[in-house]
C-alpha atoms as a PDB file:
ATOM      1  CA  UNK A   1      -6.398 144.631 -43.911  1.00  0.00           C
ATOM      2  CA  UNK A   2      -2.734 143.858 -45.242  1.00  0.00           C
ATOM      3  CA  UNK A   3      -1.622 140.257 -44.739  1.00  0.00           C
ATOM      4  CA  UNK A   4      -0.479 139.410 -41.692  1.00  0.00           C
ATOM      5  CA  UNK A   5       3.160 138.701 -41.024  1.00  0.00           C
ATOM      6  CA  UNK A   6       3.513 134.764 -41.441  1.00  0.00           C
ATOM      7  CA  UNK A   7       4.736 132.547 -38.763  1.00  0.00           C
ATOM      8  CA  UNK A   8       6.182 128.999 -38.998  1.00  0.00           C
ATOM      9  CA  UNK A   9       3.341 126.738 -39.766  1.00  0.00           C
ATOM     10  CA  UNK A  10       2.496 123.584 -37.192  1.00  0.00           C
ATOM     11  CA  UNK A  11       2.185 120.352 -38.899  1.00  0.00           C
ATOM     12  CA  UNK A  12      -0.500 118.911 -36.920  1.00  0.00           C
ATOM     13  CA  UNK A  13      -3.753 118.628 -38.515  1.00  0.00           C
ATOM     14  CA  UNK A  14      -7.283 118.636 -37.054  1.00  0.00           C
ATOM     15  CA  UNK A  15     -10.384 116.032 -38.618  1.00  0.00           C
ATOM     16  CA  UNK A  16     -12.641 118.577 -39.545  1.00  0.00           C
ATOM     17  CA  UNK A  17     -15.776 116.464 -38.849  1.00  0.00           C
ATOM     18  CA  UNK A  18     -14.453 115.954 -35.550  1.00  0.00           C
ATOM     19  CA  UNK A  19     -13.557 119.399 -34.648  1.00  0.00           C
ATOM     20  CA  UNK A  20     -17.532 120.153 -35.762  1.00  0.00           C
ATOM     21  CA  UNK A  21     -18.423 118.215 -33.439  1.00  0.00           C
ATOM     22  CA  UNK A  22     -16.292 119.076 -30.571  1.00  0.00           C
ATOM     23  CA  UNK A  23     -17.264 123.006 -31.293  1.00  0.00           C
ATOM     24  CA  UNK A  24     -21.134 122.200 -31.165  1.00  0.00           C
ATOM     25  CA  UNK A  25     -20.491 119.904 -27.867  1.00  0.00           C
ATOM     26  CA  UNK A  26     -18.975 122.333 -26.004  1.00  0.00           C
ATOM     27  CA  UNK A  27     -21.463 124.903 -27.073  1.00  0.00           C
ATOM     28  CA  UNK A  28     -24.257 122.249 -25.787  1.00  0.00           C
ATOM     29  CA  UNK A  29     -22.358 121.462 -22.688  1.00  0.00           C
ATOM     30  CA  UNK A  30     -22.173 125.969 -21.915  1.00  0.00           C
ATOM     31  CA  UNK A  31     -25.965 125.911 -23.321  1.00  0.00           C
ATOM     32  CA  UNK A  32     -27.330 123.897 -20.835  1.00  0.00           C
ATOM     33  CA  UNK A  33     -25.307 125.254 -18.030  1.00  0.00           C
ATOM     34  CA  UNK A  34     -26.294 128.799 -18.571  1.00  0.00           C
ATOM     35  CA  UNK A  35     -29.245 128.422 -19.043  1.00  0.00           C
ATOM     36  CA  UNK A  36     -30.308 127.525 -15.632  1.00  0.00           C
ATOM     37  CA  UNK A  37     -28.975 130.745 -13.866  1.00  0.00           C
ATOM     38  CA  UNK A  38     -31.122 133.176 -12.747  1.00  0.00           C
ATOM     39  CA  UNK A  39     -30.761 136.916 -12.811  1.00  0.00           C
ATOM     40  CA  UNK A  40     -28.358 137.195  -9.518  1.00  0.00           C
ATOM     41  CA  UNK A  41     -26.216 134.851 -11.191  1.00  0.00           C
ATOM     42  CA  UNK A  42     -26.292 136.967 -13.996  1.00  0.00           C
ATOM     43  CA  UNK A  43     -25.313 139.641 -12.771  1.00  0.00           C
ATOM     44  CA  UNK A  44     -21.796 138.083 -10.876  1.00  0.00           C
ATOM     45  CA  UNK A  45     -18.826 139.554 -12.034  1.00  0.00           C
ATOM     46  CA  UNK A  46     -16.236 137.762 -13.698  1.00  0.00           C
ATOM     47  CA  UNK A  47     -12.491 137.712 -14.021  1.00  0.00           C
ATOM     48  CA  UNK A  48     -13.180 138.951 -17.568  1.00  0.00           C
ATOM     49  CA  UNK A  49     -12.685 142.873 -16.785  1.00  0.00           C
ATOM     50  CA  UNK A  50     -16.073 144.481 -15.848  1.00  0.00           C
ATOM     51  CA  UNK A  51     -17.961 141.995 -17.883  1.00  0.00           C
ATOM     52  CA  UNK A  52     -20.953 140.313 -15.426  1.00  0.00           C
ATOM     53  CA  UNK A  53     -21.400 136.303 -16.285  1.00  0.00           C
ATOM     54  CA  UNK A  54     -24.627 137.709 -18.202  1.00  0.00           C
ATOM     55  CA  UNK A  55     -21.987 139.370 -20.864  1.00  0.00           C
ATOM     56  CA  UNK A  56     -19.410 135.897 -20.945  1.00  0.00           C
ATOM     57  CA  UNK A  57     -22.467 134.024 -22.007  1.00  0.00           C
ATOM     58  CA  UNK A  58     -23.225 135.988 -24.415  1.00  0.00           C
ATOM     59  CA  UNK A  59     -19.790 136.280 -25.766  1.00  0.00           C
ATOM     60  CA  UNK A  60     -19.535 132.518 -25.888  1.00  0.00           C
ATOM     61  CA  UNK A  61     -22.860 132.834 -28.614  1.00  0.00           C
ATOM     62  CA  UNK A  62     -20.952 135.325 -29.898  1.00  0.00           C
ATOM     63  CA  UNK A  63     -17.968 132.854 -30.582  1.00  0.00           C
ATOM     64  CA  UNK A  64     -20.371 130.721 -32.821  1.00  0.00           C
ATOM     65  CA  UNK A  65     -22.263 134.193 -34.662  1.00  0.00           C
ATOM     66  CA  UNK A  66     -18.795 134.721 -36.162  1.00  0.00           C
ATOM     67  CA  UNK A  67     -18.726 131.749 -37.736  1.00  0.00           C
ATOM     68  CA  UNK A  68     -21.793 132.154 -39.039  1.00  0.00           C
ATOM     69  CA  UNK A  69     -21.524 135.756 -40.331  1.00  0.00           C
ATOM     70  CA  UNK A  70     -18.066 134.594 -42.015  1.00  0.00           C
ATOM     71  CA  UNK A  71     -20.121 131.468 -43.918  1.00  0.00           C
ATOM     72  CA  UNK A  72     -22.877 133.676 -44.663  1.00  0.00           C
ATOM     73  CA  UNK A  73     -20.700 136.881 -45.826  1.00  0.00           C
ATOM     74  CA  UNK A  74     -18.674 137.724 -49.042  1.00  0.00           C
ATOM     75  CA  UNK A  75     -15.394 135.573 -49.503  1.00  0.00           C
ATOM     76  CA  UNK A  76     -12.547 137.149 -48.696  1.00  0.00           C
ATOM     77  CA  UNK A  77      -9.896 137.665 -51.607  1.00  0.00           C
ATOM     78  CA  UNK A  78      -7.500 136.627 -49.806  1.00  0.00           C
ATOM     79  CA  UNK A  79      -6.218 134.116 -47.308  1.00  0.00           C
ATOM     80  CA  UNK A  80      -4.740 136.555 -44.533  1.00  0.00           C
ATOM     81  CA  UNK A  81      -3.992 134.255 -41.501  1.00  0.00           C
ATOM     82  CA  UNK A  82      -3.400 130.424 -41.099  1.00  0.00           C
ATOM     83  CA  UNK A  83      -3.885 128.525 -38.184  1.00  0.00           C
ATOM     84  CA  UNK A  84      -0.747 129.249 -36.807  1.00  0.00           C
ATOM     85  CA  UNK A  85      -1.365 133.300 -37.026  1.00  0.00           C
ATOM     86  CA  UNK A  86      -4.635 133.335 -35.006  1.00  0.00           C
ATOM     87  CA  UNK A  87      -3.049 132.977 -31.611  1.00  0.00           C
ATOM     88  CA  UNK A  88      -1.037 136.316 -31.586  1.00  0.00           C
ATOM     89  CA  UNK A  89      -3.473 138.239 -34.081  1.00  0.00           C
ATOM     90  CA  UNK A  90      -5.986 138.480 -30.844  1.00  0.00           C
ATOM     91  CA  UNK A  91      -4.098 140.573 -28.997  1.00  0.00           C
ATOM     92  CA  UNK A  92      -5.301 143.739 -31.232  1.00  0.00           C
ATOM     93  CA  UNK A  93      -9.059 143.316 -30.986  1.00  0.00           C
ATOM     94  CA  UNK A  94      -9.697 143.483 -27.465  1.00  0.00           C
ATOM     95  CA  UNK A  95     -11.698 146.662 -27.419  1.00  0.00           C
ATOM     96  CA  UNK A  96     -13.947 145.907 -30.138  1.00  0.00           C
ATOM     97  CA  UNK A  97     -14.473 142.405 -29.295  1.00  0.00           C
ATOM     98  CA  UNK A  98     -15.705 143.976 -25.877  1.00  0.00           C
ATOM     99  CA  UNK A  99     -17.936 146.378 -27.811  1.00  0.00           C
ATOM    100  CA  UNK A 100     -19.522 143.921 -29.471  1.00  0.00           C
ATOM    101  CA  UNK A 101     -20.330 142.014 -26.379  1.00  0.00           C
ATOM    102  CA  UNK A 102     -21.978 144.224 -25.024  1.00  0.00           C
ATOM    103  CA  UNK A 103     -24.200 145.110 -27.562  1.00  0.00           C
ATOM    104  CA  UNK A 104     -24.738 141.424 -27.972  1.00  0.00           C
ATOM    105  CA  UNK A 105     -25.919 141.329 -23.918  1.00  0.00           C
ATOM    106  CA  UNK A 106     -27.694 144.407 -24.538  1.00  0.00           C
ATOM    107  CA  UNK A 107     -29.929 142.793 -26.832  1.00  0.00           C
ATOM    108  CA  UNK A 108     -30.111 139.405 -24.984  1.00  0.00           C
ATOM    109  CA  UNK A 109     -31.684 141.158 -21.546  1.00  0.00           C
ATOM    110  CA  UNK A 110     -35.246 140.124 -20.520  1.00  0.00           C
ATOM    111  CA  UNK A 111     -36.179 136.433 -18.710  1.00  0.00           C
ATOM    112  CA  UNK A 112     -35.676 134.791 -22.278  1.00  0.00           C
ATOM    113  CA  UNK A 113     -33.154 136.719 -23.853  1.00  0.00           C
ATOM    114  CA  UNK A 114     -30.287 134.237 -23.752  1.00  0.00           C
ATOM    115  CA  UNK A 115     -32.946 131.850 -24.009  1.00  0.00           C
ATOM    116  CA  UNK A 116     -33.400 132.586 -27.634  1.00  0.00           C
ATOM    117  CA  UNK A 117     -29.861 133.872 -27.988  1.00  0.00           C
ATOM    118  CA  UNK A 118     -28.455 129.994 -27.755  1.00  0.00           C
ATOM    119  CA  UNK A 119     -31.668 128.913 -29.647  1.00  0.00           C
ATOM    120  CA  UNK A 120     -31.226 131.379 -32.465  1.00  0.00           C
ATOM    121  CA  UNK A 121     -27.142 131.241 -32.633  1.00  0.00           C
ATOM    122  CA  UNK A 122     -27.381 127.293 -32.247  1.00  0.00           C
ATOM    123  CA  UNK A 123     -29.979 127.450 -35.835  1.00  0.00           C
ATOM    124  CA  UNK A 124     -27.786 129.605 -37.579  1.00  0.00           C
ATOM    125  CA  UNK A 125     -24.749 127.993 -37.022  1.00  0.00           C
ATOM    126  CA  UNK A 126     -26.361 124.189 -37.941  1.00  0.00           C
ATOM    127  CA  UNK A 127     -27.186 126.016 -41.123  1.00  0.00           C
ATOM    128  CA  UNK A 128     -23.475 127.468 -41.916  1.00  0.00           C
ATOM    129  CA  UNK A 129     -22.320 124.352 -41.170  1.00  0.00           C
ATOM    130  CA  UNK A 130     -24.144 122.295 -43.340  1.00  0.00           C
ATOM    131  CA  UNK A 131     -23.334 125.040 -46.914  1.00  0.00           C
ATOM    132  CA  UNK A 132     -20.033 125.881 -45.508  1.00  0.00           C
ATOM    133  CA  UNK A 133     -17.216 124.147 -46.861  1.00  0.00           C
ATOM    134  CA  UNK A 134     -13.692 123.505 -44.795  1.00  0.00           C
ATOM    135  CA  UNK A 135     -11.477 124.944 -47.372  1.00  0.00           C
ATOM    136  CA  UNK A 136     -13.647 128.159 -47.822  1.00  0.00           C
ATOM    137  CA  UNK A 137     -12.313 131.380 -46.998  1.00  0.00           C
ATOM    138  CA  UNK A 138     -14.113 133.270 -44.571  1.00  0.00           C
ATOM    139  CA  UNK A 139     -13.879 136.790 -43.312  1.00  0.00           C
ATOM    140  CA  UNK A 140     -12.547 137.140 -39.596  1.00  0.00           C
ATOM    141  CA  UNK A 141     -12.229 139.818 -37.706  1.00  0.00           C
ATOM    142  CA  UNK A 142      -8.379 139.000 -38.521  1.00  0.00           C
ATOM    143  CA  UNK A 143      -8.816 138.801 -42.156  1.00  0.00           C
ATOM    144  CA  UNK A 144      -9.488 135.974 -44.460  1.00  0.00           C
ATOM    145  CA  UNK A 145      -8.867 132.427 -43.396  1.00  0.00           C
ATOM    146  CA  UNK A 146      -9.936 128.485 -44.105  1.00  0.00           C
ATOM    147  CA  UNK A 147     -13.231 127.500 -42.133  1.00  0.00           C
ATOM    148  CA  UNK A 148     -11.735 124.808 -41.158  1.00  0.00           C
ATOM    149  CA  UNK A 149      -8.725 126.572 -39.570  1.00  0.00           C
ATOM    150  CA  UNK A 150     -11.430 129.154 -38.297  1.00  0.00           C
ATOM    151  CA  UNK A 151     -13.377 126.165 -36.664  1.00  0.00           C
ATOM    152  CA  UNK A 152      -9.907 125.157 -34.768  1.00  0.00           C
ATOM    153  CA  UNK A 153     -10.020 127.792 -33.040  1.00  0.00           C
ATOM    154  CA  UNK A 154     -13.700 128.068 -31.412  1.00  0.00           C
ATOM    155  CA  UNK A 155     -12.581 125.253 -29.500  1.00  0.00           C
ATOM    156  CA  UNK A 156     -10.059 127.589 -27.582  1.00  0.00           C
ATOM    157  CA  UNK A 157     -12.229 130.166 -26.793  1.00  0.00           C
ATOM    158  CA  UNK A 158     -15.058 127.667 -26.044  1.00  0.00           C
ATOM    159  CA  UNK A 159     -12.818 126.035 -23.579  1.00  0.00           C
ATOM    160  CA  UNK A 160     -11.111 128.924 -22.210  1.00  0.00           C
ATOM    161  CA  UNK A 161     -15.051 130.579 -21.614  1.00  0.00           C
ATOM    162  CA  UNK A 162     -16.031 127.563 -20.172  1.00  0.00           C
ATOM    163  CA  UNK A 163     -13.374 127.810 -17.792  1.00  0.00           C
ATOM    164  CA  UNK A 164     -14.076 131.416 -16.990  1.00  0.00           C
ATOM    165  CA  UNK A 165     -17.571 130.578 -16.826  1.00  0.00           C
ATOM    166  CA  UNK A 166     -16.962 127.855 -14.297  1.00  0.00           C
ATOM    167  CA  UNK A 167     -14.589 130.552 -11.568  1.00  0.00           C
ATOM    168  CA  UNK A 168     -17.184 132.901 -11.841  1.00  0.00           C
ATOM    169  CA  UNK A 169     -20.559 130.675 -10.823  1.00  0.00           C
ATOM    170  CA  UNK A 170     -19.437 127.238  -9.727  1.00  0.00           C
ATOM    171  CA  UNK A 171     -21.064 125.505 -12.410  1.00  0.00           C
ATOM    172  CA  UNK A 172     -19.121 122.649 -13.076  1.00  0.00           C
ATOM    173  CA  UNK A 173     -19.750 122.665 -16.668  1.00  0.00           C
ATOM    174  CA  UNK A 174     -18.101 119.830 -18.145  1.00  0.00           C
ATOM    175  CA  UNK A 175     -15.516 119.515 -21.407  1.00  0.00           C
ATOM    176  CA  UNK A 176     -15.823 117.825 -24.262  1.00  0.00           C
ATOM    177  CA  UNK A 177     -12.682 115.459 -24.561  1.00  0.00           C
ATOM    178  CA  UNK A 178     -11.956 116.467 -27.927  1.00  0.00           C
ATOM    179  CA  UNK A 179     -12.934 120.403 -27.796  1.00  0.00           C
ATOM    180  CA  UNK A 180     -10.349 120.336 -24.839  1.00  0.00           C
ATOM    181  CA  UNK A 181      -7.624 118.177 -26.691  1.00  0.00           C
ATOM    182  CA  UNK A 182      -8.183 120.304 -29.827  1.00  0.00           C
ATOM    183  CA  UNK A 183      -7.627 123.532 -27.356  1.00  0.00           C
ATOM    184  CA  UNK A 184      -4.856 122.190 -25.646  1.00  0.00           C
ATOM    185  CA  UNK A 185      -2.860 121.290 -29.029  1.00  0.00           C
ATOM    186  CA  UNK A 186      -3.385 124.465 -30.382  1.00  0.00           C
ATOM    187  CA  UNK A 187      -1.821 126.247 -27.391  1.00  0.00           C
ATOM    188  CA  UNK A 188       1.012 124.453 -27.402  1.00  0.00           C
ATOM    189  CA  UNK A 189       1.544 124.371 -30.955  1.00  0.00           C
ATOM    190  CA  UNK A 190       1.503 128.319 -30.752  1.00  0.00           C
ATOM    191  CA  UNK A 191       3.984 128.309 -28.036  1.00  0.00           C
ATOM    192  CA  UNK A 192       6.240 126.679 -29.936  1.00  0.00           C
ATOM    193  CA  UNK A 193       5.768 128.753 -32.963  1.00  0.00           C
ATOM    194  CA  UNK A 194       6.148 131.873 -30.363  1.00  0.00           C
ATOM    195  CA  UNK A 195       9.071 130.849 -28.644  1.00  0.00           C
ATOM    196  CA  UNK A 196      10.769 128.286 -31.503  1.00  0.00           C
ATOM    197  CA  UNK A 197      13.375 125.686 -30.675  1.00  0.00           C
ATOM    198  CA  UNK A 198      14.367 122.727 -29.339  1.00  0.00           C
ATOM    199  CA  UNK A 199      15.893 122.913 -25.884  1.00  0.00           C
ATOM    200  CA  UNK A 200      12.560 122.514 -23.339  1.00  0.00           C
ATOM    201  CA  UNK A 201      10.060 120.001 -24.114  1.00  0.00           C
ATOM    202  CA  UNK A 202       6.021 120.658 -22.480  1.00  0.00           C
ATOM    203  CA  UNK A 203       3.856 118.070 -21.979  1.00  0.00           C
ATOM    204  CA  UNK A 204       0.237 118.609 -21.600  1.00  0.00           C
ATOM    205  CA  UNK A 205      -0.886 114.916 -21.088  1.00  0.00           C
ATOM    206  CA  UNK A 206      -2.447 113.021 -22.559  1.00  0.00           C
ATOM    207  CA  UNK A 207      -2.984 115.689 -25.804  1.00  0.00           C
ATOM    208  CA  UNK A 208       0.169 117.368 -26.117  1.00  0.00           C
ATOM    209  CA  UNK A 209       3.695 117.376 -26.325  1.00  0.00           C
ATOM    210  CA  UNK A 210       5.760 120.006 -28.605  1.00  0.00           C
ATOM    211  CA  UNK A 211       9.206 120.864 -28.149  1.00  0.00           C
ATOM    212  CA  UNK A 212      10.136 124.945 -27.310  1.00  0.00           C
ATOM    213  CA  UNK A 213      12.932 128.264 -26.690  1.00  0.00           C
ATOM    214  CA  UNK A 214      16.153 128.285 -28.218  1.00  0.00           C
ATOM    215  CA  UNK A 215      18.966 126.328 -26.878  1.00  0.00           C
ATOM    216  CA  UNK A 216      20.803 122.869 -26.953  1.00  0.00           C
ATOM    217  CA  UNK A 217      18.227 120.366 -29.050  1.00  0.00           C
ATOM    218  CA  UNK A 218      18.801 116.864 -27.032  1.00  0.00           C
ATOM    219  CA  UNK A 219      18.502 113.599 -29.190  1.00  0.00           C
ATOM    220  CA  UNK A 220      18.226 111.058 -27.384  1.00  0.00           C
ATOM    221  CA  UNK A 221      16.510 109.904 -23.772  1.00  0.00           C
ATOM    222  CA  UNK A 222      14.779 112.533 -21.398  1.00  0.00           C
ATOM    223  CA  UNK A 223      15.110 116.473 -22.186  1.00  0.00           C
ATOM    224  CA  UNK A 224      17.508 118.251 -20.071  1.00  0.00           C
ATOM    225  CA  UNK A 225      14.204 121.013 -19.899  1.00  0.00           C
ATOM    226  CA  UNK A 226      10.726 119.688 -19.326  1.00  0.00           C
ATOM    227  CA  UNK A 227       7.670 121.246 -18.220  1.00  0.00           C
ATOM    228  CA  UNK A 228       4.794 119.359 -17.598  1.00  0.00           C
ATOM    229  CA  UNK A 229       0.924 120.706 -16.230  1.00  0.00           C
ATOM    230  CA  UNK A 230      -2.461 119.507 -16.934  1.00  0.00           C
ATOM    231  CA  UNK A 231      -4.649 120.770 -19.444  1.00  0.00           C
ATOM    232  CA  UNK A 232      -6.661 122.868 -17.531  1.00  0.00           C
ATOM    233  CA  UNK A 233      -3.794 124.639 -16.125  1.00  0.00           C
ATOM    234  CA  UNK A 234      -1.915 125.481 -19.523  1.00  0.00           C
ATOM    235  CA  UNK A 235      -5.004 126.440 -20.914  1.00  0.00           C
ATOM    236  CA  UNK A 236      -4.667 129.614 -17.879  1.00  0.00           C
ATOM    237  CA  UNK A 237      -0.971 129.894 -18.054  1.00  0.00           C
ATOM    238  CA  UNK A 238      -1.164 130.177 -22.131  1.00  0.00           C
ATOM    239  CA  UNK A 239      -4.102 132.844 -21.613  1.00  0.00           C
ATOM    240  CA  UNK A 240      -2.984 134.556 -18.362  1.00  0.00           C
ATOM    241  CA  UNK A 241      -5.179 133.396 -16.500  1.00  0.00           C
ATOM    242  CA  UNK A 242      -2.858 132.090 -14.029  1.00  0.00           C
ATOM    243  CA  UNK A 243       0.462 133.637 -13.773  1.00  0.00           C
ATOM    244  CA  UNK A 244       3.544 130.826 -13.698  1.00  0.00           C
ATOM    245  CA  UNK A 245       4.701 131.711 -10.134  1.00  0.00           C
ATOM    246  CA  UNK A 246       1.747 131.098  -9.202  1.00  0.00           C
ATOM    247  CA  UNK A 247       1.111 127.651 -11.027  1.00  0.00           C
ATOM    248  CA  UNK A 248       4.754 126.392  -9.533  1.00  0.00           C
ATOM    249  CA  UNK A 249       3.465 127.573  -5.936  1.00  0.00           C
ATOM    250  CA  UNK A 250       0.216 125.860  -6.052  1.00  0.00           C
ATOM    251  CA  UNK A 251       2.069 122.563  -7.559  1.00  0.00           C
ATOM    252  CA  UNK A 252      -0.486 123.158 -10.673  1.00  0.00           C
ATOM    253  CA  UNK A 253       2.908 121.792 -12.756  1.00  0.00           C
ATOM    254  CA  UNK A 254       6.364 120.242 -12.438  1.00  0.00           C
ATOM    255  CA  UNK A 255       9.135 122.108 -13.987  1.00  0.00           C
ATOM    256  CA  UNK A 256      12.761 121.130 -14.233  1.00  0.00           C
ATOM    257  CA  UNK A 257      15.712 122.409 -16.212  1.00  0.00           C
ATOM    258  CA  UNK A 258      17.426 125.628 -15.911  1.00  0.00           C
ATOM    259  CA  UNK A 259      15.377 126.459 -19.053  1.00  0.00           C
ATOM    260  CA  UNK A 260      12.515 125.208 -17.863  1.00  0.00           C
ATOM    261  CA  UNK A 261      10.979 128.529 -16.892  1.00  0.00           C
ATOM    262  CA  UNK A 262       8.179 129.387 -19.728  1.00  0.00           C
ATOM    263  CA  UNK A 263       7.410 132.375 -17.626  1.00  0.00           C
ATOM    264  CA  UNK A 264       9.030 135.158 -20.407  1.00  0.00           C
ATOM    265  CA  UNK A 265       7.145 133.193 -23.465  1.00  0.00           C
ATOM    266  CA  UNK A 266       3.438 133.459 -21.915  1.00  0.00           C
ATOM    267  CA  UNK A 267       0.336 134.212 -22.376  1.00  0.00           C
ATOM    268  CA  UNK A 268       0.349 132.636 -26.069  1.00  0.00           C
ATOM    269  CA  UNK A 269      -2.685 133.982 -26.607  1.00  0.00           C
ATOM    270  CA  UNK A 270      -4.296 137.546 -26.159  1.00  0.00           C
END
């Protein structure tokens, strides 16, 4: 793969022993959760395409396996993507991720297969943790990146699965305060490297604020532009997972500005 197309860079940095953590909490928290469902539950549809809850929890072991298969594999020659890079690069690999979901469910049927899915994928991933090294370069589906950047960004699709997770079965399954703030930051940071500037300011409280879209930059006192939402709900608007009519409707956020509208700049994330 040819490197990709850099972007500006975000300056915010992420404790990598904290972000390990956060990535095997969350898994824990979806682990014990899915665990419980039986095969009707299994078989609900999602709002994931035509993939059944049975194929978003395996997709969510699937999230870990690539981390492991990028410890365990060759090194890459090259760094490809940054941190910063990941958020748009996903809109490409749609189809095969699905592909390889499937096979993944395929091979996780019977009463125990997630069972020893989690089990297995939760083993294998201690393991690439403990030999893999933050500044290692990996091999992505993207290309080559940092392990530690990789890491980053299991939180987002950790949160945004646990989310989906949740509207398709009612499980309630909790979020790890820093997986989520880690998610959040990231999603705003790649709005603002998607839509650059300085003349609307979103706040995500209490993980993120980061200043967006072209226009006047104020200095001083309030923005002339803010948005503001709850985590929860920019972690849908920045995947499409709620549209922003609909988020203004339901009162999900407060928006106020004449360039306050986000709505041409979203999803951030593919």
């Amino acid at each position: 793969m040819p490197p990709a197309k850099k972007t500006a860079r975000s300056t915010r940095s992420y404790d990598p022993a904290r972000t390990r953590a956060a990535v095997l909490a969350q898994f824990g928290n979806v682990r014990d959760a899915v665990l419980t469902l039986g095969p009707d539950e299994l078989a609900l549809p999602t709002r994931l395409g035509e993939w059944t809850v049975r194929e978003l929890a395996a997709h969510v072991a699937m999230v870990l396996r690539s981390v492991v298969r990028g410890v365990t594999g060759p090194e890459p020659a090259s760094r490809d993507f940054g941190l910063m890079d990941w958020p748009a690069a996903t809109r490409g690999y749609a189809s095969a991720v699905d592909e390889d979901t499937r096979e993944l469910a395929g091979a996780a049927e019977g009463p125990r297969g997630l069972a020893e899915l989690y089990g297995q994928t939760e083993k294998d991933f201690a393991a690439a943790l403990a030999s893999g090294r933050d500044e290692q370069l990996i091999t992505t589906r993207f290309g080559g990146m940092r392990l530690g950047d990789f890491l980053v960004t299991r939180t987002v699709e950790l949160c945004v699965h646990t989310d989906d997770l949740n509207a398709a079965t009612g499980l309630g399954i909790p979020y790890d305060r820093q997986a989520l703030a880690t998610c959040t930051r990231l999603l705003a940071d790649a709005l603002a490297v998607q839509a650059p500037g300085g003349s609307v300011e979103l706040r995500v409280p209490p993980y993120a604020v980061v200043q967006c879209v072209e226009g006047p930059r104020h200095t001083r006192g309030t923005p002339p532009n803010v948005v503001e939402t709850d985590p929860l709900t920019w972690l849908r608007l920045a995947t499409g997972r709620t549209a922003w009519a609909e988020a203004v409707e339901q009162a999900q956020l407060t928006a106020g500005g004449e360039r306050a509208d986000l709505s041409s700049h979203l999803p951030v994330l593919g």
